[in-house]
Protein backbone atom coordinates (compact mmCIF):
# COMPACT_ATOMS: atom_id res chain seq x y z
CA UNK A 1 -28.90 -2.12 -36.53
CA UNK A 2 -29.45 1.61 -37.04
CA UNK A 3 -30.63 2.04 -33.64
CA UNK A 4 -28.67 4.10 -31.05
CA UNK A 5 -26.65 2.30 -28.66
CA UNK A 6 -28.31 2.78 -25.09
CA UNK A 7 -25.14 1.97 -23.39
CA UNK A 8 -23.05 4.44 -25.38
CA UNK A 9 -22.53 6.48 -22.46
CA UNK A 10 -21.69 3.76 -19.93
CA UNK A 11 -19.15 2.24 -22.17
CA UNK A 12 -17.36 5.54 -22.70
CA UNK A 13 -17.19 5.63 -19.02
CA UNK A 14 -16.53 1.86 -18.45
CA UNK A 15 -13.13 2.45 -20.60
CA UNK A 16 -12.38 5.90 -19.01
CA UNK A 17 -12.42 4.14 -15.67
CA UNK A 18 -10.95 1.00 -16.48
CA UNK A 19 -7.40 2.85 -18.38
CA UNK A 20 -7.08 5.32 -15.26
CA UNK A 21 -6.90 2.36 -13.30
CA UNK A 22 -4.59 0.63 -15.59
CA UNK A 23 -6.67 -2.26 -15.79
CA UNK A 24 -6.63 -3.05 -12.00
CA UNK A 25 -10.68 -2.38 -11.48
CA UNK A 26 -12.64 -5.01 -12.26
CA UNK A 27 -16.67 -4.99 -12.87
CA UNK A 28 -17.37 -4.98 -8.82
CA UNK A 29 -15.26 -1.36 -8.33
CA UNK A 30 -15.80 0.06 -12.23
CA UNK A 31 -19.32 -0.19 -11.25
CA UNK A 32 -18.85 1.95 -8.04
CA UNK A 33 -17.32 4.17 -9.84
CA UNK A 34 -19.96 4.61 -12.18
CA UNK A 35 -22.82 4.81 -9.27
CA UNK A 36 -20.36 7.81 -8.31
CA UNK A 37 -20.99 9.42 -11.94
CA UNK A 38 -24.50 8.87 -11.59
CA UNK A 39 -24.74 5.85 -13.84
CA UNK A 40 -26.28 3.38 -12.31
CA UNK A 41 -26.40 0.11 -13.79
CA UNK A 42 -26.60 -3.84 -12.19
CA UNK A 43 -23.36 -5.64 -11.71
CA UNK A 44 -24.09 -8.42 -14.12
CA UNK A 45 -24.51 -5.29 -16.72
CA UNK A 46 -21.41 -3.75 -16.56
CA UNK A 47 -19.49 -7.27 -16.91
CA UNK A 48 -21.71 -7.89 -20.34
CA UNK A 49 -20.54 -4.34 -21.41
CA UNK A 50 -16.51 -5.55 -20.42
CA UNK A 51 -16.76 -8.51 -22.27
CA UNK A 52 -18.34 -6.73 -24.93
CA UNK A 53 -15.61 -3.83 -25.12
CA UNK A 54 -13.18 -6.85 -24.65
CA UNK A 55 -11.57 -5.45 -21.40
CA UNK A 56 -11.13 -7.25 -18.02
CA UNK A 57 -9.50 -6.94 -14.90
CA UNK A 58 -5.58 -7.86 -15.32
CA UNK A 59 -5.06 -8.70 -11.96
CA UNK A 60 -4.46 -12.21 -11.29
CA UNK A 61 7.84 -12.30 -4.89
CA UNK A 62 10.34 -12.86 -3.41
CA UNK A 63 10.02 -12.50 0.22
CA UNK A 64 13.08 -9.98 1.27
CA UNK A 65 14.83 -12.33 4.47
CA UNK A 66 16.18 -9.32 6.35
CA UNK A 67 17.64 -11.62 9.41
CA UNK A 68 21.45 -11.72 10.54
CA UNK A 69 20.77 -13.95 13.71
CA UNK A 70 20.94 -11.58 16.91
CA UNK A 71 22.47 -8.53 15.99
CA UNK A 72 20.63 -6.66 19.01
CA UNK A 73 17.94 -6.12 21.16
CA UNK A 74 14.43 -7.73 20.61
CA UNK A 75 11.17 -5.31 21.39
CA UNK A 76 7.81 -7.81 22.31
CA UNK A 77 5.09 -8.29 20.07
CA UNK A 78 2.81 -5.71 21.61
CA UNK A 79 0.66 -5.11 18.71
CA UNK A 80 -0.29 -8.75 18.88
CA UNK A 81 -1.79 -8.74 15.95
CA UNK A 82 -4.70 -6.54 16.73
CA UNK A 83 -4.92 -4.50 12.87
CA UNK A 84 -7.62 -2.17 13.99
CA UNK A 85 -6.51 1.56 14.71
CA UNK A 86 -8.94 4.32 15.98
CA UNK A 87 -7.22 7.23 14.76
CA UNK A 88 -3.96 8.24 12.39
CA UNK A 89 -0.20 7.66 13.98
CA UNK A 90 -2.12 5.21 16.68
CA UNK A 91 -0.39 2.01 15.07
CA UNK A 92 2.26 2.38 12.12
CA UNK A 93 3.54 -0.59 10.48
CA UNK A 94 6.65 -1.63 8.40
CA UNK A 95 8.54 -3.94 6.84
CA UNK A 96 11.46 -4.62 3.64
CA UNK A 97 10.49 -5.93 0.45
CA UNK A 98 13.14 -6.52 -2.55
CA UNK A 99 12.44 -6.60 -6.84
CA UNK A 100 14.43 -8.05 -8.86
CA UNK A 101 14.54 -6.55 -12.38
CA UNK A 102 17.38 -5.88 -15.29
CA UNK A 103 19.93 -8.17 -13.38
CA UNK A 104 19.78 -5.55 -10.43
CA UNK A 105 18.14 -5.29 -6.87
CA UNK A 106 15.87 -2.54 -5.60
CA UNK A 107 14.68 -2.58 -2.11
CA UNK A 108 11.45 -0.46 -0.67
CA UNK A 109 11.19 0.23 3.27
CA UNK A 110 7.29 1.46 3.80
CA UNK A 111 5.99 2.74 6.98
CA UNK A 112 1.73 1.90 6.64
CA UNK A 113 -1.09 3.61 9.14
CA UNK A 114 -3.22 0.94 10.06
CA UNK A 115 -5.70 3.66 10.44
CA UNK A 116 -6.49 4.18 6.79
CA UNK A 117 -3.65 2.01 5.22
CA UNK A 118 -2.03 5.07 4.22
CA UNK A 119 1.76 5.06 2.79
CA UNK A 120 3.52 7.51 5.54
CA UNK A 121 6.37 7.59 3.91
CA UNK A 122 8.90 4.95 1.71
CA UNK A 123 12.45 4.78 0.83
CA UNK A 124 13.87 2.97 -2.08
CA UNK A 125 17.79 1.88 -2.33
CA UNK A 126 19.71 -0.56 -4.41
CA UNK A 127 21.33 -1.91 -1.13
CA UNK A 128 19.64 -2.93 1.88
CA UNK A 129 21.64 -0.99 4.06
CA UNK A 130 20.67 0.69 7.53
CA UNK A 131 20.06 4.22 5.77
CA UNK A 132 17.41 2.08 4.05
CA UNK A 133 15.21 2.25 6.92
CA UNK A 134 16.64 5.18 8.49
CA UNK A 135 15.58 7.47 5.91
CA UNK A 136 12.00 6.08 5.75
CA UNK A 137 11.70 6.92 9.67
CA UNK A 138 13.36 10.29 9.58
CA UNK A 139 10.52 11.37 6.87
CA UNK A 140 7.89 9.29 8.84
CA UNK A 141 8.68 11.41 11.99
CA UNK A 142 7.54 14.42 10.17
CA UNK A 143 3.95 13.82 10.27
CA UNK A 144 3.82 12.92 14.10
CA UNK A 145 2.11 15.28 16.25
CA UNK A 146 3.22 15.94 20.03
CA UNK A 147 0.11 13.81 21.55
CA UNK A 148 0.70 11.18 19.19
CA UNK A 149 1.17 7.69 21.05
CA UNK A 150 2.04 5.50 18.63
CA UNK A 151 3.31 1.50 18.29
CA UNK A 152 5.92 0.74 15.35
CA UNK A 153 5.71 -2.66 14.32
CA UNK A 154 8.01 -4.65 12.07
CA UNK A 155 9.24 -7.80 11.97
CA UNK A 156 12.66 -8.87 13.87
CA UNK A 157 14.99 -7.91 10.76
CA UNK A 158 18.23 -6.40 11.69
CA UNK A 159 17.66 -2.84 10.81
CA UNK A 160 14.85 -2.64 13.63
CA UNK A 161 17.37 -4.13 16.29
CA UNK A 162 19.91 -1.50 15.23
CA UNK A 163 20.71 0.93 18.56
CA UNK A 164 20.36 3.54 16.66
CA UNK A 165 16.48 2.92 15.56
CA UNK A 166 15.72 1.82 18.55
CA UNK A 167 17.12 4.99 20.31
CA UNK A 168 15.53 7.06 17.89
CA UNK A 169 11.83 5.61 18.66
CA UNK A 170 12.87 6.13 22.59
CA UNK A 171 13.61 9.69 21.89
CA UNK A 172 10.16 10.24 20.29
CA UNK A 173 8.41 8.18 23.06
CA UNK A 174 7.66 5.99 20.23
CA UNK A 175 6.29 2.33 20.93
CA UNK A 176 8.46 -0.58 19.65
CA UNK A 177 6.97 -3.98 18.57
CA UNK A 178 8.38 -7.21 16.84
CA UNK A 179 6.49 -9.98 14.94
CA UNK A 180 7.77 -13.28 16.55
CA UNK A 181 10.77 -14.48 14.47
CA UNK A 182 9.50 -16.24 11.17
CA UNK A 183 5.71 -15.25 11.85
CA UNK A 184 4.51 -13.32 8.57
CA UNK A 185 1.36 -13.32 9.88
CA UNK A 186 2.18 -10.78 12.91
CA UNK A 187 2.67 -8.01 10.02
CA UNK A 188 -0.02 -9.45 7.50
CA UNK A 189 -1.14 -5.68 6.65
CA UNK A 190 2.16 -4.66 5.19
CA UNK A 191 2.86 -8.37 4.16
CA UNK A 192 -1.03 -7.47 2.31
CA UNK A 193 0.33 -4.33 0.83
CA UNK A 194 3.22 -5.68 -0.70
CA UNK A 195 0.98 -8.22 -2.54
CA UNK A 196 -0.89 -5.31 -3.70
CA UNK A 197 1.72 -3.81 -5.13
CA UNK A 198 3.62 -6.61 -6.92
CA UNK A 199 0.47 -7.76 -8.74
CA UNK A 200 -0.74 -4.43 -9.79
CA UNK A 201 2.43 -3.20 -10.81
CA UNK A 202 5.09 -5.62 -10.93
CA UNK A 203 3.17 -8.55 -12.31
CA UNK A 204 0.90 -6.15 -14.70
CA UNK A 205 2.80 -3.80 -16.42
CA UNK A 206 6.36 -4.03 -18.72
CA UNK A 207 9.66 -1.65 -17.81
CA UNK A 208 11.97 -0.45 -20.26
CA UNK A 209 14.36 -0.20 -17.39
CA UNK A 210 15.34 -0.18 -13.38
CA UNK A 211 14.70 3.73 -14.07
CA UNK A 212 11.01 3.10 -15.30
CA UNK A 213 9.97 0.81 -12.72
CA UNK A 214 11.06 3.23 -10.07
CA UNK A 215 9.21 6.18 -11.76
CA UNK A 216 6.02 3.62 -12.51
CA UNK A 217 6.83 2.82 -8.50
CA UNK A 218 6.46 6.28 -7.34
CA UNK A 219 3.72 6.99 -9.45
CA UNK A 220 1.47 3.53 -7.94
CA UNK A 221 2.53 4.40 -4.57
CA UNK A 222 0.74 8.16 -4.98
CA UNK A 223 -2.04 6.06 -6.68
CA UNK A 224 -2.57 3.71 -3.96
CA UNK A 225 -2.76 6.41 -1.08
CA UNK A 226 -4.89 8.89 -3.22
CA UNK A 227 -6.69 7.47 -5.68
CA UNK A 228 -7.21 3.72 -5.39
CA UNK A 229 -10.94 2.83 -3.50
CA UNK A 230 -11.03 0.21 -0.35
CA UNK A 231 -13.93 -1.23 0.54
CA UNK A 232 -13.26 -1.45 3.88
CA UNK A 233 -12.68 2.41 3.93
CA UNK A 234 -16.21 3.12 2.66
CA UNK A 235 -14.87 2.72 -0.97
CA UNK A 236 -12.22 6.19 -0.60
CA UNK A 237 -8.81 5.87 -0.43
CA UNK A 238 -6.84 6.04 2.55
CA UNK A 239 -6.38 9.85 1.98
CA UNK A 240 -9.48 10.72 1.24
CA UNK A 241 -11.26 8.35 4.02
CA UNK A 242 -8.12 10.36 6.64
CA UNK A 243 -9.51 13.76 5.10
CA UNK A 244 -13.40 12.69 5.78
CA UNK A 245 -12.44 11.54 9.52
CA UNK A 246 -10.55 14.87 10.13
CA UNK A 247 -13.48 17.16 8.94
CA UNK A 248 -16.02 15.65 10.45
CA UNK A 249 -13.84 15.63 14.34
């Protein structure tokens, strides 16, 4: 009984990892974190050290309907569903979500690089008005470069058929493409991302208030683009998989 605990390090670590995260990691990621810390232990391992510590992954919506039947002018579905980009601002993605929290509504307008999956910019309003949008692609813009030749996708909600959005795309030689009516699965990366984010941070944590959730929003949204690991990005986050890409050009 006396004897030193051989896993006294790990365990430190294990619970470092696992609060950062806010229990969203479970054994599978904790454990490539760990490898990255230069403690390498067996899968199987680290989930006998969470169930010993008593900690375990605590990750287990209403779908915004932005339509107003034809309100203007349709773009084709040229991205066709083909997710995969070569490069940043090749193929941005967006869409509306809505929460529903303290008897109020709160509505978030993302712009996603399929590149990386990266956040390009967001705007959050209590009314889904055109500004909504607007404001998302005016900060969006920002981070084009001249050679950039890039397709916008989003569904066929109202605010992407507006004349103005559409003129403003035009004026950027910007590429515009629509999700057949009623087809999710046409923008299933941003559909993806709002999953993400409702069950990490909707579904896991408890707001005092509208106010908190926005500043816990803000705060996820950083931690998503700069901190939280996908696999399919060589286990970096978008930002730092965009940042490895760019040095090594």
């Amino acid at each position: 009984m006396e004897r030193p605990d051989k896993y006294a390090e790990v365990k430190e670590a294990i619970q470092e990892i696992y609060h950062q995260h806010k229990g969203r990691y479970g054994h599978r990621n904790i454990k490539k974190e760990l490898d990255k810390r230069g403690l390498n232990h067996d899968p199987k391992t680290i989930l006998k050290l969470m169930n010993l510590l008593g900690i375990k992954c605590q990750v287990r919506i209403k779908k915004y309907k932005s339509y107003r039947g034809n309100v203007g002018k349709v773009a084709p579905n040229v991205l066709e569903r083909d997710f995969k980009a070569d490069k940043p601002n090749q193929k941005w993605v967006t869409d509306v979500t809505e929460f529903s929290l303290f008897g109020q509504k709160l509505y978030l307008s993302p712009i996603l690089d399929l590149f990386n999956s990266e956040v390009i910019s967001y705007s959050l309003k209590f009314r889904p008005t055109f500004d909504l949008v607007g404001d998302m692609l005016k900060q969006a813009l920002k981070v084009l470069n001249p050679e950039d030749k890039l397709v916008l996708h989003s569904d066929q909600g109202w605010h992407y058929k507006m004349a103005k959005y559409q003129k403003t795309l035009k004026a950027k030689g910007i590429t515009q493409s629509m999700s057949r009516k009623g087809n999710c699965l046409d923008n299933a990366v941003i559909e993806n991302f709002f999953g993400i984010l409702k069950t990490e941070l909707l579904y896991l944590q408890e707001f005092k208030s509208i106010d908190h959730f926005i500043e816990e929003l803000h705060d996820y949204i950083y931690y998503y683009n700069n901190i939280r690991m996908k696999a399919k990005l060589k286990d970096l986050s978008p930002v730092e998989y965009r940042s490895q890409v760019q040095q090594a050009a």
